[in-house]
C-alpha atoms as a PDB file:
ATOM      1  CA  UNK A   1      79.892  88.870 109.381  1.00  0.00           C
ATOM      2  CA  UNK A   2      83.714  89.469 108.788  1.00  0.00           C
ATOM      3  CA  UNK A   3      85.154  92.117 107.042  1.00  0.00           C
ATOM      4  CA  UNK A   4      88.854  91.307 105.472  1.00  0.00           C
ATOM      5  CA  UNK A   5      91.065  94.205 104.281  1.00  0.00           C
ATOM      6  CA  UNK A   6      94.505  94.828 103.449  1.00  0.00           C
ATOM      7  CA  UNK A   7      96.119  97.982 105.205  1.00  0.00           C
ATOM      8  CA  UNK A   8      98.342 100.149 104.752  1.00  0.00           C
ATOM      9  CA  UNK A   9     101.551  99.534 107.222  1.00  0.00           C
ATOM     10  CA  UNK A  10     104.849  98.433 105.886  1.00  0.00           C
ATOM     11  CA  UNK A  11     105.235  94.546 106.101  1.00  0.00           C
ATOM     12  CA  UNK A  12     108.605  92.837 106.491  1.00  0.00           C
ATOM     13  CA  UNK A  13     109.438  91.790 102.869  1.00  0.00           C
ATOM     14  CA  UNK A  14     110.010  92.934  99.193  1.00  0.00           C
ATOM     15  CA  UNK A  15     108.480  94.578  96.420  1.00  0.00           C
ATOM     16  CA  UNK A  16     109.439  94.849  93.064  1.00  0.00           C
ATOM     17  CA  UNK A  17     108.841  98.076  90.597  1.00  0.00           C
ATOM     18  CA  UNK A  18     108.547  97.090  86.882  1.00  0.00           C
ATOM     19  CA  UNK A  19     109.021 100.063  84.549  1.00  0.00           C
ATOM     20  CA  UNK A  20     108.854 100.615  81.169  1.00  0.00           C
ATOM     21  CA  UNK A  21     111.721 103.236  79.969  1.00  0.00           C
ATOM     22  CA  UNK A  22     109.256 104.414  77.041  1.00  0.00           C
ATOM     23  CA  UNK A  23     107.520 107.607  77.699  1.00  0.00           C
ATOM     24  CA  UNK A  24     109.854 108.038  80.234  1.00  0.00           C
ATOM     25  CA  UNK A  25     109.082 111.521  80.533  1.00  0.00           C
ATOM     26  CA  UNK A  26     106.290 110.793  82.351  1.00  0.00           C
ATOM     27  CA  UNK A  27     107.346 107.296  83.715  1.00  0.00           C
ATOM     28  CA  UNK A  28     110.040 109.042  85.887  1.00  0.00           C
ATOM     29  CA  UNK A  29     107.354 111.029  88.015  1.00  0.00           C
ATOM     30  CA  UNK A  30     105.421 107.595  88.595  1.00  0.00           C
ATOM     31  CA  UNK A  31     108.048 106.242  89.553  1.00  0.00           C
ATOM     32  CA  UNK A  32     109.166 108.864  91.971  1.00  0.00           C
ATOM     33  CA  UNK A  33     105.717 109.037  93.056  1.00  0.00           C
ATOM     34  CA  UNK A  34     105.376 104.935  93.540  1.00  0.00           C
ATOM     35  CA  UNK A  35     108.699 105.663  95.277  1.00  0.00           C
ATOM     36  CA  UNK A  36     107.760 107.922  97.754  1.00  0.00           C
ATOM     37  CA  UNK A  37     104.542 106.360  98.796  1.00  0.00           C
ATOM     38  CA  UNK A  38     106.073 103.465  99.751  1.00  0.00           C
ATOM     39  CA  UNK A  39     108.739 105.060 101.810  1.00  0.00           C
ATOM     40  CA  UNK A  40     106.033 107.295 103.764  1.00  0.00           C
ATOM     41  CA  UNK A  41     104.110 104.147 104.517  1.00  0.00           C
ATOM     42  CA  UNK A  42     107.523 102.651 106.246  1.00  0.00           C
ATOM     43  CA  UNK A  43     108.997 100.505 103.345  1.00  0.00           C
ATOM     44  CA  UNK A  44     112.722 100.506 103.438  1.00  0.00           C
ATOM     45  CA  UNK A  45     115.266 101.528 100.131  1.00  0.00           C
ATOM     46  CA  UNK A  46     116.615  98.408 100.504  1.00  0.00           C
ATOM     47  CA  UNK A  47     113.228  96.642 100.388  1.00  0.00           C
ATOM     48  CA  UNK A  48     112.574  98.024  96.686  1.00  0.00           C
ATOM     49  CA  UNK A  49     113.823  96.616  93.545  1.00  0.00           C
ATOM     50  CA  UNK A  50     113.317  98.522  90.383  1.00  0.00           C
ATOM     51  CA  UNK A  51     113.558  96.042  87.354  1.00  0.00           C
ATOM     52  CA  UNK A  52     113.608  98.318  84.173  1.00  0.00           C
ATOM     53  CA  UNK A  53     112.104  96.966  80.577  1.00  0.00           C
ATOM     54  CA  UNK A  54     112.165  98.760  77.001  1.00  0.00           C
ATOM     55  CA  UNK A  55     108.223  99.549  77.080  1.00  0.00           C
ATOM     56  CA  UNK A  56     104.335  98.696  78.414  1.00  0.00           C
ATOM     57  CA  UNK A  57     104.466  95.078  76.063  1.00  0.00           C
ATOM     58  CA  UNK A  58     107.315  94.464  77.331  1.00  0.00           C
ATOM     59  CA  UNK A  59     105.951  94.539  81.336  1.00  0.00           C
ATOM     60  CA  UNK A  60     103.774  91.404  81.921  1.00  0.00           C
ATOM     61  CA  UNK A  61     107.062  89.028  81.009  1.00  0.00           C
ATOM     62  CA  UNK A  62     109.497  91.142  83.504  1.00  0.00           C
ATOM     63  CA  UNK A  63     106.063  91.172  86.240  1.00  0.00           C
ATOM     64  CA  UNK A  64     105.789  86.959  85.234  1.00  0.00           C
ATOM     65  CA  UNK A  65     109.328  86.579  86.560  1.00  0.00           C
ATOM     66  CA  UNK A  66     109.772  88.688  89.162  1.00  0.00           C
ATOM     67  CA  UNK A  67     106.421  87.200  90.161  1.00  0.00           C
ATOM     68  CA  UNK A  68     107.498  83.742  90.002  1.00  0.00           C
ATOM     69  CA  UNK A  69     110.923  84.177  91.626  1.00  0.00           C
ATOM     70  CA  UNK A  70     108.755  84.035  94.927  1.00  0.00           C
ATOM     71  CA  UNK A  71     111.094  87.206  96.484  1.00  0.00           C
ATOM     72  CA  UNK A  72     108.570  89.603  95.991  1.00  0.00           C
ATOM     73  CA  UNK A  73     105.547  90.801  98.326  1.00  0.00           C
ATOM     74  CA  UNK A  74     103.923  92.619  95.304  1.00  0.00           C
ATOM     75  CA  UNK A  75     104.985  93.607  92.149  1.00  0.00           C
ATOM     76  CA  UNK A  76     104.130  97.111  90.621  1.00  0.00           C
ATOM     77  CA  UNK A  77     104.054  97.726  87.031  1.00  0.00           C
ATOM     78  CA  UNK A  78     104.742 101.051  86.167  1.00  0.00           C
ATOM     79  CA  UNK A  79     104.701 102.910  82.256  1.00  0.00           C
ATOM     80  CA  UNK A  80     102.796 105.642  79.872  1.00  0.00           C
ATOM     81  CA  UNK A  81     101.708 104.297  76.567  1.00  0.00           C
ATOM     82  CA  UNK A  82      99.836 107.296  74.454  1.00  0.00           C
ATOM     83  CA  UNK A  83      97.630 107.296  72.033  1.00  0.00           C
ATOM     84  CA  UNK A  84      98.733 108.495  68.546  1.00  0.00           C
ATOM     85  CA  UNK A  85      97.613 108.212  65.098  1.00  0.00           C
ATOM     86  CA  UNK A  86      97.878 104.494  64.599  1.00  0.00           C
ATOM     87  CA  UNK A  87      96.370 101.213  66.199  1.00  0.00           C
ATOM     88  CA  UNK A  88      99.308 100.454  67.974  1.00  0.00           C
ATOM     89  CA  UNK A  89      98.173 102.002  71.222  1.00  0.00           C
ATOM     90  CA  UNK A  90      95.366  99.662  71.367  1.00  0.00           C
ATOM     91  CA  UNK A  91      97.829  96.960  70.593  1.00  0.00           C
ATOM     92  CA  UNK A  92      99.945  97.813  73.060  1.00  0.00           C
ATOM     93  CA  UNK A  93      97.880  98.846  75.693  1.00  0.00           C
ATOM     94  CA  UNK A  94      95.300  95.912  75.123  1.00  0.00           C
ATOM     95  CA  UNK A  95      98.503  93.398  75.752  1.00  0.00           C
ATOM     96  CA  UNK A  96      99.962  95.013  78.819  1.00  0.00           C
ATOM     97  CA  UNK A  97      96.486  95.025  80.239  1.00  0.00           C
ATOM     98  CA  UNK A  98      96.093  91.102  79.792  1.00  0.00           C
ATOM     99  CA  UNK A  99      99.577  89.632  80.339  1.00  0.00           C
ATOM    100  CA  UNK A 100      99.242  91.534  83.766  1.00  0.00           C
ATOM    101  CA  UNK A 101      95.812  90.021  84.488  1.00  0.00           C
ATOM    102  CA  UNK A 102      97.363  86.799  83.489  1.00  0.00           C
ATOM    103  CA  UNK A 103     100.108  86.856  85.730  1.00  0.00           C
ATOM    104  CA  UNK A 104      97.803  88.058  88.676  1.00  0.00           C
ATOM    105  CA  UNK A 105      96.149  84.907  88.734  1.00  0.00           C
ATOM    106  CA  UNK A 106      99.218  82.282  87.655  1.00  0.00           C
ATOM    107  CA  UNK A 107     100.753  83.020  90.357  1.00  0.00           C
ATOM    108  CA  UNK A 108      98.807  84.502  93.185  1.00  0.00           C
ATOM    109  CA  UNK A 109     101.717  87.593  93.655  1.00  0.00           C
ATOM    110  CA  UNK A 110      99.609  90.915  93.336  1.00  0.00           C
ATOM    111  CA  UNK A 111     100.397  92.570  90.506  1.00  0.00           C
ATOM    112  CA  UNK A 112      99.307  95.989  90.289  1.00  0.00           C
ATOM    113  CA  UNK A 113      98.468  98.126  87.297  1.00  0.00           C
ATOM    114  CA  UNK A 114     100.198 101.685  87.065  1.00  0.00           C
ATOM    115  CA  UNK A 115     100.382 101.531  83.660  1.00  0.00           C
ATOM    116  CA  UNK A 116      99.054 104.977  81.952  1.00  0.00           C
ATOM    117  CA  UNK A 117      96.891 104.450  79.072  1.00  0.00           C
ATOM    118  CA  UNK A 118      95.744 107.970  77.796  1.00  0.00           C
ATOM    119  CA  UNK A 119      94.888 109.867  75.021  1.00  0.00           C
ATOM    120  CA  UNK A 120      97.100 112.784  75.180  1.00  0.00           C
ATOM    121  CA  UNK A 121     100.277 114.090  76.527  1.00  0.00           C
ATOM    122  CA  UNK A 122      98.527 116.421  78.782  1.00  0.00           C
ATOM    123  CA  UNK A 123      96.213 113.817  80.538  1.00  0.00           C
ATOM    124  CA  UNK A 124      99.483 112.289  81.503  1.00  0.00           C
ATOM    125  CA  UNK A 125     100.890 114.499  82.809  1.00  0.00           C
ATOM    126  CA  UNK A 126      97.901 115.332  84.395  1.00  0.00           C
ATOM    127  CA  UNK A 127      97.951 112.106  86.325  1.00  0.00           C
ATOM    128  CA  UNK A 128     101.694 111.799  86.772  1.00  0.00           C
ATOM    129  CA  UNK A 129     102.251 114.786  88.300  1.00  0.00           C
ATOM    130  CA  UNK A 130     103.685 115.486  92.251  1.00  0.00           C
ATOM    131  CA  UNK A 131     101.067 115.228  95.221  1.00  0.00           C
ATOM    132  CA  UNK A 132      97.723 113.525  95.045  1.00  0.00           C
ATOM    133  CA  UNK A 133      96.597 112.310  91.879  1.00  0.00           C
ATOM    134  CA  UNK A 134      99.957 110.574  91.361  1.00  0.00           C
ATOM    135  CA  UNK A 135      98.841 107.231  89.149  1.00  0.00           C
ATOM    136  CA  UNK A 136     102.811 105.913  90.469  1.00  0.00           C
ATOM    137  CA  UNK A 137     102.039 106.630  94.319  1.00  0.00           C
ATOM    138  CA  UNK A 138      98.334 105.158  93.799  1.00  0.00           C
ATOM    139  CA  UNK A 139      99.962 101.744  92.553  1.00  0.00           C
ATOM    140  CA  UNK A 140     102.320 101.553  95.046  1.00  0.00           C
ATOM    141  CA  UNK A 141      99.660 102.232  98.100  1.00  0.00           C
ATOM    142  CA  UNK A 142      97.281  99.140  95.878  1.00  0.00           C
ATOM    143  CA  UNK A 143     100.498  96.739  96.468  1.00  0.00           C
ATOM    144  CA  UNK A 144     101.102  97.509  99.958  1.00  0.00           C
ATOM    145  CA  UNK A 145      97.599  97.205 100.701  1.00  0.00           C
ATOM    146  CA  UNK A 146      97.134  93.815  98.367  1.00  0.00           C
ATOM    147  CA  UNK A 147     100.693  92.592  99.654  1.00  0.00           C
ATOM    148  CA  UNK A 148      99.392  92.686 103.540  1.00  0.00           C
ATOM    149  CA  UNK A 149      95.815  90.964 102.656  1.00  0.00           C
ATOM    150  CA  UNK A 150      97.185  88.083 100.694  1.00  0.00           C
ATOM    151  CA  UNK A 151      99.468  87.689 104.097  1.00  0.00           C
ATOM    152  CA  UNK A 152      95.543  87.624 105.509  1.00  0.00           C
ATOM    153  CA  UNK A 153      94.132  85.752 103.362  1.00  0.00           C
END
């Protein structure tokens, strides 16, 4: 039996942080977090682009290009969309979710989900916050473990 896994160490290339300004309250501190993780794990500044979109919907088209511009080792999509008193969270959320998914498997570039999809302002800040438990830093470590298996695989 073989056992194929992805790990952790810095590989020679790019990755790409997608980030939706909306929310950005909270989207900053994912963002620092998905910053610092991959820095710790030995990925250079000048290996990280940060490609900055209005909101979550507006994600999956910015991930599809970056994606598909073949520069990038993994792309990591980073935002906060939060519930409130109409359906447009579920719209919203229910669209980032699947034009992710979809660009996953179009073009074989990990795409990984950071995108906060909570009920209340304290849950995300609850999982935005510095240190462990940091959805942003969690992201990052799922690329650069995803970006170093499909070099594997």
């Amino acid at each position: 039996m073989t056992e194929i896994q992805g790990d952790l160490k810095a590989p020679d290339g790019r990755f790409a942080l997608v980030i939706g300004r909306f929310n950005r309250f909270i989207v900053d501190s994912l963002e620092q977090g998905a910053l610092d993780a991959l820095k710790q794990h030995g990925v250079k500044p000048s290996n990280i682009d940060i490609i900055r979109v209005p909101g979550a919907f507006e994600i999956p088209l910015a991930c599809s290009k970056v994606a598909k511009s073949g520069k990038y080792l993994s792309v990591i999509a980073l935002g906060a969309v939060i519930r409130g008193g109409t359906p447009h969270f579920e719209f919203v959320a229910g669209e980032c979710v699947k034009g992710l998914s979809k660009v996953n498997l179009e073009t074989e570039v990990p795409v990984v989900f950071g995108v906060l999809t909570v009920d209340t302002i304290e849950q995300a800040i609850d999982r935005a916050g510095p240190g462990a438990g940091n959805k942003g830093a969690e992201a990052a470590l799922c690329g650069l473990e995803m970006a170093n298996l499909m070099s594997i695989l």
